[in-house]
C-alpha atoms as a PDB file:
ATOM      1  CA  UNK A   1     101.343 125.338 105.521  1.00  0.00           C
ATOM      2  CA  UNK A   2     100.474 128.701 107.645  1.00  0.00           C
ATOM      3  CA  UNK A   3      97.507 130.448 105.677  1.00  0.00           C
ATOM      4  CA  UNK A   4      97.095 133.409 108.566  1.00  0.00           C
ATOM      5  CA  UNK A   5     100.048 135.203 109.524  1.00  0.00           C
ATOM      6  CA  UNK A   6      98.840 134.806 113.074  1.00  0.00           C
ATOM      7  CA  UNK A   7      99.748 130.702 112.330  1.00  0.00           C
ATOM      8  CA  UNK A   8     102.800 131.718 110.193  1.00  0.00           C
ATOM      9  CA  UNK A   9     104.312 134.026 113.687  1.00  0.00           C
ATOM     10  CA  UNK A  10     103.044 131.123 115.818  1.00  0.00           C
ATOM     11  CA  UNK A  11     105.272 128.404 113.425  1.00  0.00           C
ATOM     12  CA  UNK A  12     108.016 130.468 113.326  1.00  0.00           C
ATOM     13  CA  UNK A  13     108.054 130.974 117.351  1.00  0.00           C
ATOM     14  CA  UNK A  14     107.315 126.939 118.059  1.00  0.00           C
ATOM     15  CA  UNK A  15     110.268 126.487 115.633  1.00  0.00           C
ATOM     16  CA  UNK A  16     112.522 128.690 117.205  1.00  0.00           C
ATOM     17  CA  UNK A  17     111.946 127.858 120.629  1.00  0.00           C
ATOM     18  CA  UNK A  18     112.878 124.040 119.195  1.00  0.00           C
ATOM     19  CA  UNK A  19     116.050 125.006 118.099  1.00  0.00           C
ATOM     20  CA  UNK A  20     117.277 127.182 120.548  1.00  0.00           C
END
């Protein structure tokens, strides 16, 4: 999905700010 890890911390952030 991600190919930077810039994108990957961004996804992972978005996500977690969805499920808390």
């Amino acid at each position: 999905m991600a190919l930077s890890s810039m994108n990957i911390f961004e996804d992972c952030f978005a996500i977690s700010l969805e499920i808390g």
